[in-house]
C-alpha atoms as a PDB file:
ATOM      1  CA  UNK A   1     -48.467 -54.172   2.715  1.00  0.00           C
ATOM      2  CA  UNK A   2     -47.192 -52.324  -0.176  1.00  0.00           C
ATOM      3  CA  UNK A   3     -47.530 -48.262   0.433  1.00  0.00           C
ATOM      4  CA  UNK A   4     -46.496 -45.868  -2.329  1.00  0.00           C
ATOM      5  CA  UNK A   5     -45.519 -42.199  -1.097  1.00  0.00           C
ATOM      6  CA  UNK A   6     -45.638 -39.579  -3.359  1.00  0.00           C
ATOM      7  CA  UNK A   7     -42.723 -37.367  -3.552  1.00  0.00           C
ATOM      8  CA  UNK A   8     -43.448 -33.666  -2.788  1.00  0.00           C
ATOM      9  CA  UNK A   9     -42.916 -31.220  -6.092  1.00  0.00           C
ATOM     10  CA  UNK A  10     -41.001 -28.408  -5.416  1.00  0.00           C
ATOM     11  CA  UNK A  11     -42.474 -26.168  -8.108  1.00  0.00           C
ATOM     12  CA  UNK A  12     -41.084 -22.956  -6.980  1.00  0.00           C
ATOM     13  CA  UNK A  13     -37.717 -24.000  -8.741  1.00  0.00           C
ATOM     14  CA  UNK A  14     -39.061 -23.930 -12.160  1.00  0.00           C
ATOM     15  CA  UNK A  15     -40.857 -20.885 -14.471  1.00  0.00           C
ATOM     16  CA  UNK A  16     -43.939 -21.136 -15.765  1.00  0.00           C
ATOM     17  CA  UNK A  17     -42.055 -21.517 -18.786  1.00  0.00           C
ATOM     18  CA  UNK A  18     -39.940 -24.697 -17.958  1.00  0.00           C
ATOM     19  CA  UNK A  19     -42.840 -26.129 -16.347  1.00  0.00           C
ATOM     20  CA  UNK A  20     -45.316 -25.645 -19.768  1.00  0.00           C
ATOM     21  CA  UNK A  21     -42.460 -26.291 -22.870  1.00  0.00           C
ATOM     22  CA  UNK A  22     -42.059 -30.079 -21.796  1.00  0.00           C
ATOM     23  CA  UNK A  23     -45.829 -30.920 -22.192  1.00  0.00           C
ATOM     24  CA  UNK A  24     -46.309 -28.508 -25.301  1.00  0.00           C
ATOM     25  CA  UNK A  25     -43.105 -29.953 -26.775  1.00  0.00           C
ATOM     26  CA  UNK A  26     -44.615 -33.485 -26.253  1.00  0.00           C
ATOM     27  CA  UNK A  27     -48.178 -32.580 -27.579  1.00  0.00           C
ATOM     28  CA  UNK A  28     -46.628 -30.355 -30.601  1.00  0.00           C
ATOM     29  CA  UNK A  29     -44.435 -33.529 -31.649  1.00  0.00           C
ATOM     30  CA  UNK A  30     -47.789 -36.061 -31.068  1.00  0.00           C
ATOM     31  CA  UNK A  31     -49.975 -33.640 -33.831  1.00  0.00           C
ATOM     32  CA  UNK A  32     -46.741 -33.768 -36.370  1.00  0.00           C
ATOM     33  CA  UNK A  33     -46.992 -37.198 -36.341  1.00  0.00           C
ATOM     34  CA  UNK A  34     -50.745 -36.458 -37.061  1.00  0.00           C
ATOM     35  CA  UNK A  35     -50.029 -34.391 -39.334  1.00  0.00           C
ATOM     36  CA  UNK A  36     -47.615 -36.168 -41.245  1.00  0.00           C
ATOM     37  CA  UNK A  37     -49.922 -39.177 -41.152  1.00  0.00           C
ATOM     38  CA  UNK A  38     -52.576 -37.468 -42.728  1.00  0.00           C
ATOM     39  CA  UNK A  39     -50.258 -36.382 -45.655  1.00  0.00           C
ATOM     40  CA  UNK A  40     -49.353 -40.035 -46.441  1.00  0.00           C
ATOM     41  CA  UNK A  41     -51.972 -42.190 -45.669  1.00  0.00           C
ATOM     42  CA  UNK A  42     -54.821 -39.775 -45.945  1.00  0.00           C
ATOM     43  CA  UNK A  43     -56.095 -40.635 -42.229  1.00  0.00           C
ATOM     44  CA  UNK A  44     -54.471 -39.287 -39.166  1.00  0.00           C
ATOM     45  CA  UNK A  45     -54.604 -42.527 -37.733  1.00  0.00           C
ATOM     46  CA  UNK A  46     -54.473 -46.363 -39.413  1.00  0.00           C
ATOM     47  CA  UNK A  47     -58.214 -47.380 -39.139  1.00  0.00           C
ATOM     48  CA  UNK A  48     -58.801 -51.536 -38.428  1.00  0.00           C
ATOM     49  CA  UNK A  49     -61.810 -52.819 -40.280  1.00  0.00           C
ATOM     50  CA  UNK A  50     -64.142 -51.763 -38.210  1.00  0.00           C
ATOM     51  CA  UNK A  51     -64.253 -48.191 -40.289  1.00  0.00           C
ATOM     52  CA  UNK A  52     -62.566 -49.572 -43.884  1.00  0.00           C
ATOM     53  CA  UNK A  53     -64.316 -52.709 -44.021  1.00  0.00           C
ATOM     54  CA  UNK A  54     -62.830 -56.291 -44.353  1.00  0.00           C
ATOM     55  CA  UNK A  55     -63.828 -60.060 -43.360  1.00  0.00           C
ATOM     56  CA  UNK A  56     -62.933 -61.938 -40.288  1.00  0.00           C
ATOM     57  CA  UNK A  57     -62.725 -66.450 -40.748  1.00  0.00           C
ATOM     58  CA  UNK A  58     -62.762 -68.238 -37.647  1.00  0.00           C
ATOM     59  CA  UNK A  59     -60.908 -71.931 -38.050  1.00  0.00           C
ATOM     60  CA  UNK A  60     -59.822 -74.259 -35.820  1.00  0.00           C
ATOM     61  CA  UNK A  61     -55.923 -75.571 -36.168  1.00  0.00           C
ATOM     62  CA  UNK A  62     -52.495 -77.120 -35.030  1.00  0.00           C
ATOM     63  CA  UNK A  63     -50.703 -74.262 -37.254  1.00  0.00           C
ATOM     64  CA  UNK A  64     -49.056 -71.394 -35.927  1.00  0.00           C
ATOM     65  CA  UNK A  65     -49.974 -67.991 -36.428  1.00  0.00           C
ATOM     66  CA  UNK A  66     -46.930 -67.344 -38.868  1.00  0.00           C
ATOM     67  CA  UNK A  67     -48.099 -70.343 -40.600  1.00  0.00           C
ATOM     68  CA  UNK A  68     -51.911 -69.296 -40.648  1.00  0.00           C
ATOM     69  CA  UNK A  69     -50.818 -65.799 -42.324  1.00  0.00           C
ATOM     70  CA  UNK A  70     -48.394 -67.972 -44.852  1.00  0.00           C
ATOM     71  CA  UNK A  71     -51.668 -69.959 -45.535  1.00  0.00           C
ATOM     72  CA  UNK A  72     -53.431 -67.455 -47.591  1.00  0.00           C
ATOM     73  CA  UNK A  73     -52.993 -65.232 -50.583  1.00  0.00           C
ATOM     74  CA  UNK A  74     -55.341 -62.445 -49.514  1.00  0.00           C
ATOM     75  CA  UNK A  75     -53.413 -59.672 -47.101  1.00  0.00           C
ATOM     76  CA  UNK A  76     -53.751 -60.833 -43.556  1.00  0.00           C
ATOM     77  CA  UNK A  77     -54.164 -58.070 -41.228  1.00  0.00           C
ATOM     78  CA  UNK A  78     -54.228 -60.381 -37.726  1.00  0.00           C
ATOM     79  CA  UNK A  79     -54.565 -63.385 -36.896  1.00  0.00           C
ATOM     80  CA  UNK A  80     -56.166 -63.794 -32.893  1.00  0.00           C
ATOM     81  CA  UNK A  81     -55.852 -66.984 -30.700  1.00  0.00           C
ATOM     82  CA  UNK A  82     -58.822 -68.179 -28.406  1.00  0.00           C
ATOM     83  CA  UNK A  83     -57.644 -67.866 -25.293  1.00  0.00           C
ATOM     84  CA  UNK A  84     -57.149 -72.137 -24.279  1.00  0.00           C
ATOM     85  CA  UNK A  85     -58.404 -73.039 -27.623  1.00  0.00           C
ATOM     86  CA  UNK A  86     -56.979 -74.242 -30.872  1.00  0.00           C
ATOM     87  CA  UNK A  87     -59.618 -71.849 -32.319  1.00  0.00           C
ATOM     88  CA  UNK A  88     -58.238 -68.699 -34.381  1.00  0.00           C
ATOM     89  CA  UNK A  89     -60.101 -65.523 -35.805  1.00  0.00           C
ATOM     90  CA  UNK A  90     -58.135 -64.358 -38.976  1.00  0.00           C
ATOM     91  CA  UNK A  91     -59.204 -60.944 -39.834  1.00  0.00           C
ATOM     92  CA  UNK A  92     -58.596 -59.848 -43.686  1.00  0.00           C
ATOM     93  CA  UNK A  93     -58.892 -56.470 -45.568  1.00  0.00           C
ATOM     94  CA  UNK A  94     -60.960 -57.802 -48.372  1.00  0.00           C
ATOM     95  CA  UNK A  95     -64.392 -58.441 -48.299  1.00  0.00           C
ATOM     96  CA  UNK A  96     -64.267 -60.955 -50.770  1.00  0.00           C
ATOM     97  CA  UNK A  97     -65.118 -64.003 -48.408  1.00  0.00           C
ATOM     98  CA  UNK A  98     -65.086 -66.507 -51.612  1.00  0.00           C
ATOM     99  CA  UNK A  99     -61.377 -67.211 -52.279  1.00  0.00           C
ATOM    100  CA  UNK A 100     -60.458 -66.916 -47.970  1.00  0.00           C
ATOM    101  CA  UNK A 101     -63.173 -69.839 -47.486  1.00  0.00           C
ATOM    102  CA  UNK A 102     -62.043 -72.040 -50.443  1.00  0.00           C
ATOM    103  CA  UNK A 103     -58.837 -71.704 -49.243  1.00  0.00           C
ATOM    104  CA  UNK A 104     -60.276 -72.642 -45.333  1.00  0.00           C
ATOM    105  CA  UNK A 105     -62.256 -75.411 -46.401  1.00  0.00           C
ATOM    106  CA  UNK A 106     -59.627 -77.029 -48.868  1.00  0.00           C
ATOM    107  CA  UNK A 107     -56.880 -76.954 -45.838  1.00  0.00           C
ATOM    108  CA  UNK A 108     -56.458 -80.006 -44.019  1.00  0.00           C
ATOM    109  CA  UNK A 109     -54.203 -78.841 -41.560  1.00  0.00           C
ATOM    110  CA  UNK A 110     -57.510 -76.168 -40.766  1.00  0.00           C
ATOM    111  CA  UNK A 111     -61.126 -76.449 -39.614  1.00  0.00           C
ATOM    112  CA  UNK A 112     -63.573 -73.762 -41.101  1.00  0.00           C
ATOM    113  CA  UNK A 113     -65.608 -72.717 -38.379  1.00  0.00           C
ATOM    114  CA  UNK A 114     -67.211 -69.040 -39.340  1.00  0.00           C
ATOM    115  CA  UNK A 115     -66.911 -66.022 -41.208  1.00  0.00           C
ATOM    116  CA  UNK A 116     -68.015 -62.382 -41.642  1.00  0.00           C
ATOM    117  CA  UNK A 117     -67.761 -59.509 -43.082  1.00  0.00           C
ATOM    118  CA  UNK A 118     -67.855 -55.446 -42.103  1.00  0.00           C
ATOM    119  CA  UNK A 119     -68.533 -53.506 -45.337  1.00  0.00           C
ATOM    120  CA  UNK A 120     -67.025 -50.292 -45.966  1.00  0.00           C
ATOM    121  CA  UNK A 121     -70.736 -48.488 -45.716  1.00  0.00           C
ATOM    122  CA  UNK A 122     -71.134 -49.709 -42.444  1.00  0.00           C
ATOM    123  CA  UNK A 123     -67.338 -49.096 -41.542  1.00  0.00           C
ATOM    124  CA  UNK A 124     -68.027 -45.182 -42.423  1.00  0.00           C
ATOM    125  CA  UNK A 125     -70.723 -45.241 -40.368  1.00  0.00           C
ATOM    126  CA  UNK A 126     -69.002 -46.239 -37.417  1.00  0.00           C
ATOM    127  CA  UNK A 127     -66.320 -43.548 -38.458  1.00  0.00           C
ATOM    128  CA  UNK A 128     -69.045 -41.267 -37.669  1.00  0.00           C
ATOM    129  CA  UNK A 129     -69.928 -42.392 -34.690  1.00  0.00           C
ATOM    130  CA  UNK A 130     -66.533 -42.823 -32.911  1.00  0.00           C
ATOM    131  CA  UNK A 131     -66.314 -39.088 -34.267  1.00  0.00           C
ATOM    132  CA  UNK A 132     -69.547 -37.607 -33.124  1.00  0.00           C
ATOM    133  CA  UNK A 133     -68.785 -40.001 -29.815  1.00  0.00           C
ATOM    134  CA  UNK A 134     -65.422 -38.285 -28.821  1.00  0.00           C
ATOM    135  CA  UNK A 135     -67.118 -34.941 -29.808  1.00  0.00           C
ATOM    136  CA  UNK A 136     -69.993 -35.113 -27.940  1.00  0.00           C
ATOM    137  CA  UNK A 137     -67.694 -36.140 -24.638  1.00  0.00           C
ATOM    138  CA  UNK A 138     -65.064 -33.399 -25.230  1.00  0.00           C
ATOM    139  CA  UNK A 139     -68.396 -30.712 -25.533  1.00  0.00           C
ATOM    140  CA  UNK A 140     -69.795 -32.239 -22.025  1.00  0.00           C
ATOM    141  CA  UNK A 141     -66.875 -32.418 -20.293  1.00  0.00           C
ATOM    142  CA  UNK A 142     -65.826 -28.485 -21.550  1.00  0.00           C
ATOM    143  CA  UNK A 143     -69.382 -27.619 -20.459  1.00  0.00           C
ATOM    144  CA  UNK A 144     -69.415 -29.510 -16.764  1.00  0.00           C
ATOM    145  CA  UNK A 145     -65.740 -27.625 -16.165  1.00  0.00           C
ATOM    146  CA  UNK A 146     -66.903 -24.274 -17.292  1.00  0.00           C
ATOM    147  CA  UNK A 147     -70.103 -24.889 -14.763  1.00  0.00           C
ATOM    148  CA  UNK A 148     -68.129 -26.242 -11.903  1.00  0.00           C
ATOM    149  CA  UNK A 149     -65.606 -23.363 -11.490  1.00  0.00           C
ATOM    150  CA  UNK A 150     -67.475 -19.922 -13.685  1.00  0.00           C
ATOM    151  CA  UNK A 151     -63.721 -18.664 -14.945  1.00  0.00           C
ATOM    152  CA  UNK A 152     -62.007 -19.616 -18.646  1.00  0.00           C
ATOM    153  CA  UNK A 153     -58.460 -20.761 -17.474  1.00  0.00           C
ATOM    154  CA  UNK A 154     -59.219 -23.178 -15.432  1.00  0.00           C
ATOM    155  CA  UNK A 155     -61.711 -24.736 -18.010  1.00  0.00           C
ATOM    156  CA  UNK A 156     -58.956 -24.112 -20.607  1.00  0.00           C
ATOM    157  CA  UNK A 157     -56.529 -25.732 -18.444  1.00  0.00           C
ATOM    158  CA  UNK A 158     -59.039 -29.017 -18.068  1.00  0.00           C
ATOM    159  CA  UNK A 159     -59.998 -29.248 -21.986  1.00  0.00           C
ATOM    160  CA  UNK A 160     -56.509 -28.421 -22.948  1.00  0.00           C
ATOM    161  CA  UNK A 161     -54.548 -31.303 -20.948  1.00  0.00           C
ATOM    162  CA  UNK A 162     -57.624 -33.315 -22.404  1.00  0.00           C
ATOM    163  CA  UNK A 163     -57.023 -33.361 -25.756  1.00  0.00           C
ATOM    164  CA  UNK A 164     -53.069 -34.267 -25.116  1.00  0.00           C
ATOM    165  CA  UNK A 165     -54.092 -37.312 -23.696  1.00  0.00           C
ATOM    166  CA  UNK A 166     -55.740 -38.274 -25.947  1.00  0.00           C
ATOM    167  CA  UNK A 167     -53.197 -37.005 -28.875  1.00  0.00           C
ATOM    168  CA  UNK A 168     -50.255 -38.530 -27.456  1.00  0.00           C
ATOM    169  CA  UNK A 169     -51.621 -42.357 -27.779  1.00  0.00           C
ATOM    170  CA  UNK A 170     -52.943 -41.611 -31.050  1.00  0.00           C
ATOM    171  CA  UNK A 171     -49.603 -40.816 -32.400  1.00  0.00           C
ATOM    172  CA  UNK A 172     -47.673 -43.515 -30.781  1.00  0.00           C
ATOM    173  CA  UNK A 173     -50.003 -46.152 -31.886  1.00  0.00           C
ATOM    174  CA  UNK A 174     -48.776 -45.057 -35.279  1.00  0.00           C
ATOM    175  CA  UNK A 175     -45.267 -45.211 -34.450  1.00  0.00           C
ATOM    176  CA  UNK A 176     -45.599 -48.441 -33.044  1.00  0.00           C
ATOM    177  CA  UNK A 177     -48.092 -49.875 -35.806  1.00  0.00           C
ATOM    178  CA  UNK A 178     -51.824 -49.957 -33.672  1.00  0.00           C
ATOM    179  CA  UNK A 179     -54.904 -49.602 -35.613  1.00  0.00           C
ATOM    180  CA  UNK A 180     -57.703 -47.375 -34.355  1.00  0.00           C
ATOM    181  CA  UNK A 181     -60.761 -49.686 -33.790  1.00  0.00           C
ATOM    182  CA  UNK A 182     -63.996 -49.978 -31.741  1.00  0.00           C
ATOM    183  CA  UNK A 183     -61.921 -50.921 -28.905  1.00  0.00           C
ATOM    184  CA  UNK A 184     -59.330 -48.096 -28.961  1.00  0.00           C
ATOM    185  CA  UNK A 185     -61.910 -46.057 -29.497  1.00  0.00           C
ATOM    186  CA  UNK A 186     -63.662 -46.801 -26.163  1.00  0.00           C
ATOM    187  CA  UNK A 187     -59.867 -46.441 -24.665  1.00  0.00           C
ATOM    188  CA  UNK A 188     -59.769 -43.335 -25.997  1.00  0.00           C
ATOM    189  CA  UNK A 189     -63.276 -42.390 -24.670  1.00  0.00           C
ATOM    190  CA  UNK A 190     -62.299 -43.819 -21.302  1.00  0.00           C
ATOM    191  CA  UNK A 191     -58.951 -41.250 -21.217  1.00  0.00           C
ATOM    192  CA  UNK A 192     -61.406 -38.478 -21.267  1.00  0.00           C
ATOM    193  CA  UNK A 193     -62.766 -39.317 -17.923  1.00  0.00           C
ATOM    194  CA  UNK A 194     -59.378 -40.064 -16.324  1.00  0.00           C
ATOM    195  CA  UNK A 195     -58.185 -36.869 -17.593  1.00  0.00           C
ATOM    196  CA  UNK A 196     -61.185 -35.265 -15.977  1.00  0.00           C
ATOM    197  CA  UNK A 197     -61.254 -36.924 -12.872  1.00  0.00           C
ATOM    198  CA  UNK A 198     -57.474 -35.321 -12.271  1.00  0.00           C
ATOM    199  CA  UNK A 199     -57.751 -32.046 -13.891  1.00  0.00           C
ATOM    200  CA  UNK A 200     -60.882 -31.270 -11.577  1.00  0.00           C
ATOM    201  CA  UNK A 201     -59.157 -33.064  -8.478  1.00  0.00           C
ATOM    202  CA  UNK A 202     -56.190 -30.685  -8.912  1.00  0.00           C
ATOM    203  CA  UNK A 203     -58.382 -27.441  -9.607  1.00  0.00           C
ATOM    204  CA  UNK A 204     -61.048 -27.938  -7.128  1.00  0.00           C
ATOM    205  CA  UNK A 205     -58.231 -28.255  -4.557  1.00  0.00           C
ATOM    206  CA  UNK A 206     -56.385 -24.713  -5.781  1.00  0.00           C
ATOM    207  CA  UNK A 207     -59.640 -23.001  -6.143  1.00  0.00           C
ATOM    208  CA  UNK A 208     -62.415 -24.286  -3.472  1.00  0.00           C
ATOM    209  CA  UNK A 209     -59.787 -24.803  -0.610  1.00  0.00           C
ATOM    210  CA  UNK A 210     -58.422 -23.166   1.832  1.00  0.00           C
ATOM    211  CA  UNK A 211     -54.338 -23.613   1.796  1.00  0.00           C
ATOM    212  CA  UNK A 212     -52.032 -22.058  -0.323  1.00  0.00           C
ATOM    213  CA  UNK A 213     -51.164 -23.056  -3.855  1.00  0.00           C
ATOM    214  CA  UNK A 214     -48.403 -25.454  -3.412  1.00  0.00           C
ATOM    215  CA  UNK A 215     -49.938 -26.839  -0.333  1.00  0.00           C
ATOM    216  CA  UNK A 216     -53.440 -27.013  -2.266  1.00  0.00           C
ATOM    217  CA  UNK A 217     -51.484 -28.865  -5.625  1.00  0.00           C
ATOM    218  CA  UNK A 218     -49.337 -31.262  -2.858  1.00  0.00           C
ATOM    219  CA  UNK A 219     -52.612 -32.794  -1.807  1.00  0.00           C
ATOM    220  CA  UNK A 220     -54.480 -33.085  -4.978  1.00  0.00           C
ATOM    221  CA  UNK A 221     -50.940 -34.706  -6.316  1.00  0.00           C
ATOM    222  CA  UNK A 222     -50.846 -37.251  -3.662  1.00  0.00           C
ATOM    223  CA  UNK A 223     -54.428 -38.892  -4.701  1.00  0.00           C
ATOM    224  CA  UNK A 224     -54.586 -38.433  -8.073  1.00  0.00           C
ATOM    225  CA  UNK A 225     -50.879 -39.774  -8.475  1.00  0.00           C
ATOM    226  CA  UNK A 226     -51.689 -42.599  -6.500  1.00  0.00           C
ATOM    227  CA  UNK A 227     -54.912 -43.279  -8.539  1.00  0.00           C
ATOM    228  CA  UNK A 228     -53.201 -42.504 -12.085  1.00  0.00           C
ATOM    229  CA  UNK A 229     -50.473 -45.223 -10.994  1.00  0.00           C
ATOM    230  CA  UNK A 230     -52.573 -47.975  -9.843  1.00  0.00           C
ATOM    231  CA  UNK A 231     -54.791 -47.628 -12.659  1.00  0.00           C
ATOM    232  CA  UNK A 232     -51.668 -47.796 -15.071  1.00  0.00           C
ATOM    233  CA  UNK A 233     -49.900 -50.849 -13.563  1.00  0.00           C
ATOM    234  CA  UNK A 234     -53.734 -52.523 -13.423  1.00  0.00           C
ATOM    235  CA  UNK A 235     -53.543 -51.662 -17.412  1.00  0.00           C
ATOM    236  CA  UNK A 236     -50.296 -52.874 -18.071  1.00  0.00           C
ATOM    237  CA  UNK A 237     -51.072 -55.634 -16.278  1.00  0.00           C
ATOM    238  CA  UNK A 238     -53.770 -56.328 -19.026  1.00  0.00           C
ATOM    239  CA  UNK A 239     -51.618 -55.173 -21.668  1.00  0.00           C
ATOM    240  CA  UNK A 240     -48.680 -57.839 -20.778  1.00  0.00           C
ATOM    241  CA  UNK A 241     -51.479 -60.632 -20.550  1.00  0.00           C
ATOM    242  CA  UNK A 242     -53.289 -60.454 -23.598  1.00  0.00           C
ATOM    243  CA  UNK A 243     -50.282 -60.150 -25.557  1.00  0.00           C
ATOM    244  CA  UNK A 244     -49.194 -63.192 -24.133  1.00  0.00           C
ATOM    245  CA  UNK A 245     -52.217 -64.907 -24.925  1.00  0.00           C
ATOM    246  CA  UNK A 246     -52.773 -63.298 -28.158  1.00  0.00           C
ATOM    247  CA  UNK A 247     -55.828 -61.202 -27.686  1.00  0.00           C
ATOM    248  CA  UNK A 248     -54.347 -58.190 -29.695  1.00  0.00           C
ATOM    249  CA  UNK A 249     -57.478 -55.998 -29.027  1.00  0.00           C
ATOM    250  CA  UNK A 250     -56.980 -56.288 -25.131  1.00  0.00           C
ATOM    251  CA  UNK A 251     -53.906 -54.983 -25.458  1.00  0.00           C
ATOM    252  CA  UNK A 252     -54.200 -51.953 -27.553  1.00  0.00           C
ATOM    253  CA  UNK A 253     -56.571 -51.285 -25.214  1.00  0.00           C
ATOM    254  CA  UNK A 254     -54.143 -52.006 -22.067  1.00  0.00           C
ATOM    255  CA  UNK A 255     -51.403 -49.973 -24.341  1.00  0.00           C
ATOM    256  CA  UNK A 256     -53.372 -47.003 -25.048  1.00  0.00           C
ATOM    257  CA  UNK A 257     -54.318 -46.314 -22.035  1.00  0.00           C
ATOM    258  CA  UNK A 258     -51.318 -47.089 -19.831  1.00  0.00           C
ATOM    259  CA  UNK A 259     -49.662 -44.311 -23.089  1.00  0.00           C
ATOM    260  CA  UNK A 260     -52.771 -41.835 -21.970  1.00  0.00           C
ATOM    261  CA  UNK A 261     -52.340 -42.256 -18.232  1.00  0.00           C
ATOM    262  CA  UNK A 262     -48.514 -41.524 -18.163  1.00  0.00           C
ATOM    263  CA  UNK A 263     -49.673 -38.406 -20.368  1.00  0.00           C
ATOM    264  CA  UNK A 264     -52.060 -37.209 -17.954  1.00  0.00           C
ATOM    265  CA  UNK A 265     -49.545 -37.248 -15.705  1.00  0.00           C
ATOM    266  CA  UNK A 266     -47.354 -34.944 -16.967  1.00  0.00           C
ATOM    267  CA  UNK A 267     -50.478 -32.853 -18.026  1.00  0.00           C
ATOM    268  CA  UNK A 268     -52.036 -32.289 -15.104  1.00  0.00           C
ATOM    269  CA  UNK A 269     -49.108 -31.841 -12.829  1.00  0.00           C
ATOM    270  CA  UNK A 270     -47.132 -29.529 -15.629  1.00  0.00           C
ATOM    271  CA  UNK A 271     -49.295 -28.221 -17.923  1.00  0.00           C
ATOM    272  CA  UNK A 272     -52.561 -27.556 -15.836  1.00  0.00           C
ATOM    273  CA  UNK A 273     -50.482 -26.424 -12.591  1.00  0.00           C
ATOM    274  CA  UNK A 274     -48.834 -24.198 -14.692  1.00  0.00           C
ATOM    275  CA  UNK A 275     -52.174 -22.305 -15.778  1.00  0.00           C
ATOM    276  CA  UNK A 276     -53.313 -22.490 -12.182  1.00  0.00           C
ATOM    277  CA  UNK A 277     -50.270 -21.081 -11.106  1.00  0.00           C
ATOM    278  CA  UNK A 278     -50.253 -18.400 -13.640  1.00  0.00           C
ATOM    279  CA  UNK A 279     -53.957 -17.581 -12.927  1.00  0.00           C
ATOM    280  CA  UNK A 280     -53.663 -17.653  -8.967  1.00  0.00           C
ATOM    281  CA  UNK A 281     -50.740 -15.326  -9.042  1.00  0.00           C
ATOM    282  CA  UNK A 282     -50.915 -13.364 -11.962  1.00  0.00           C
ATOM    283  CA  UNK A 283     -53.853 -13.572 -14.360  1.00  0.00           C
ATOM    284  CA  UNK A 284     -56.632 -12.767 -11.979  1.00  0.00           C
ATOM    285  CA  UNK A 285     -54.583  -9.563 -11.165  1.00  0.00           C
ATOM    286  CA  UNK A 286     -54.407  -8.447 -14.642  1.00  0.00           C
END
């Protein structure tokens, strides 16, 4: 049977400093892309329809994808295969259903099947949700750490690795072209309690037992490694599978997260041992 061993650290080679600049680097880099986002496209991130609005035709056919897209004259912003069906969901960003189902219907090389629409009112509206959503589990989760251990750098060190994870896959699904949707969304939502789980695995062992530090961060590392890496190669797992089957929401979801595991990573076992580490041995004397 297949048994991973995690490599011990040995942290007292590097400063506080080299330890922090390579996640701070990484995070300050992530909210320039933001940033520079924002400036263009007047959204940090590229929303999918699910905030702007748009239509979605379901048709059965023998075409291709390429060929599906090459079928109409409205922008196509996906087209989605059935998984072991001719079927295909074609999502658009007009609303205008008239001229997509003419052009369905007329096809004979297509089947119309189905169609909706998401209007932009009811887009914003889930804007505000996924918003109020990732708010309302970033105030929890900053509460529950600031109960569980009474001090502010450890809670800092918890809410602050946090929001990288979840920074870090929204800027490289805009390098790499992924829209934010309900599904990405819940990815996102999901990376908050991963990031928890670790960042209070890791504290509780430096602060509640007994051990020194590096002894204390050694054990924490060699579950919450173990779980971090199983739960990325599970995601990547789904990532590689739905692309090949076409099911492009299951694998921005399988993307994002395998992107916000590998950050929490590096987050917890750089950036939050380095605020331990500066708290056991220095901060608490100050």
């Amino acid at each position: 049977m297949f048994e991973f061993e995690v490599p011990e650290v040995d942290y007292t080679k590097y400063s506080n400093r080299q330890l922090v600049a390579v996640p701070l680097v990484v995070l300050g880099l992530a909210l320039a892309v933001l940033g520079g986002w924002y400036l263009v496209t007047g959204a940090p991130v590229s929303p999918s329809i699910d905030f702007t609005g748009g239509s979605e035709l379901t048709v059965e056919s023998s075409l291709s994808q390429a060929e599906l897209r090459a079928a109409f004259d409205e922008p196509v912003v996906s087209v989605q295969q059935v998984e072991g069906e001719s079927r295909y969901i074609i999502t658009f960003d007009s609303s205008n259903l008239e001229p997509i189902e003419e052009t369905a219907r007329s096809s004979d090389r297509m089947e119309f099947l189905g169609s909706g629409t998401t209007s932009p009112i009811f887009g914003q509206e889930n804007q505000r949700l996924a918003v109020v959503g990732i708010g309302v589990a970033f105030l929890g989760m900053s509460l529950l750490v600031f109960a569980m251990f009474r001090s502010i750098v450890p809670s800092i060190a918890v809410v602050l690795s946090a929001f990288s994870d979840l920074v870090i896959p929204l800027a490289v699904m805009n390098l790499l072209g992924i829209e934010l949707s309900l599904g990405t969304v819940a990815a996102l939502l999901m990376l908050i309690g991963y990031s928890v789980d670790s960042d209070i695995l890791l504290n509780n062992h430096v602060l509640r037992r007994s051990g020194g530090f590096y002894e204390s961060t050694y054990r924490a590392m060699r579950t919450g490694v173990t779980m971090t890496l199983t739960s990325m190669a599970a995601m990547a797992v789904m990532a590689v599978s739905a692309t090949i089957f076409g099911i492009e929401l299951m694998a921005a979801i399988g993307f994002v997260l395998v992107v916000g595991l590998a950050a929490d990573l590096m987050n917890t076992y750089m950036l939050n041992v380095t605020l331990l580490r500066w708290y056991k041995y220095e901060g608490v004397n100050r």
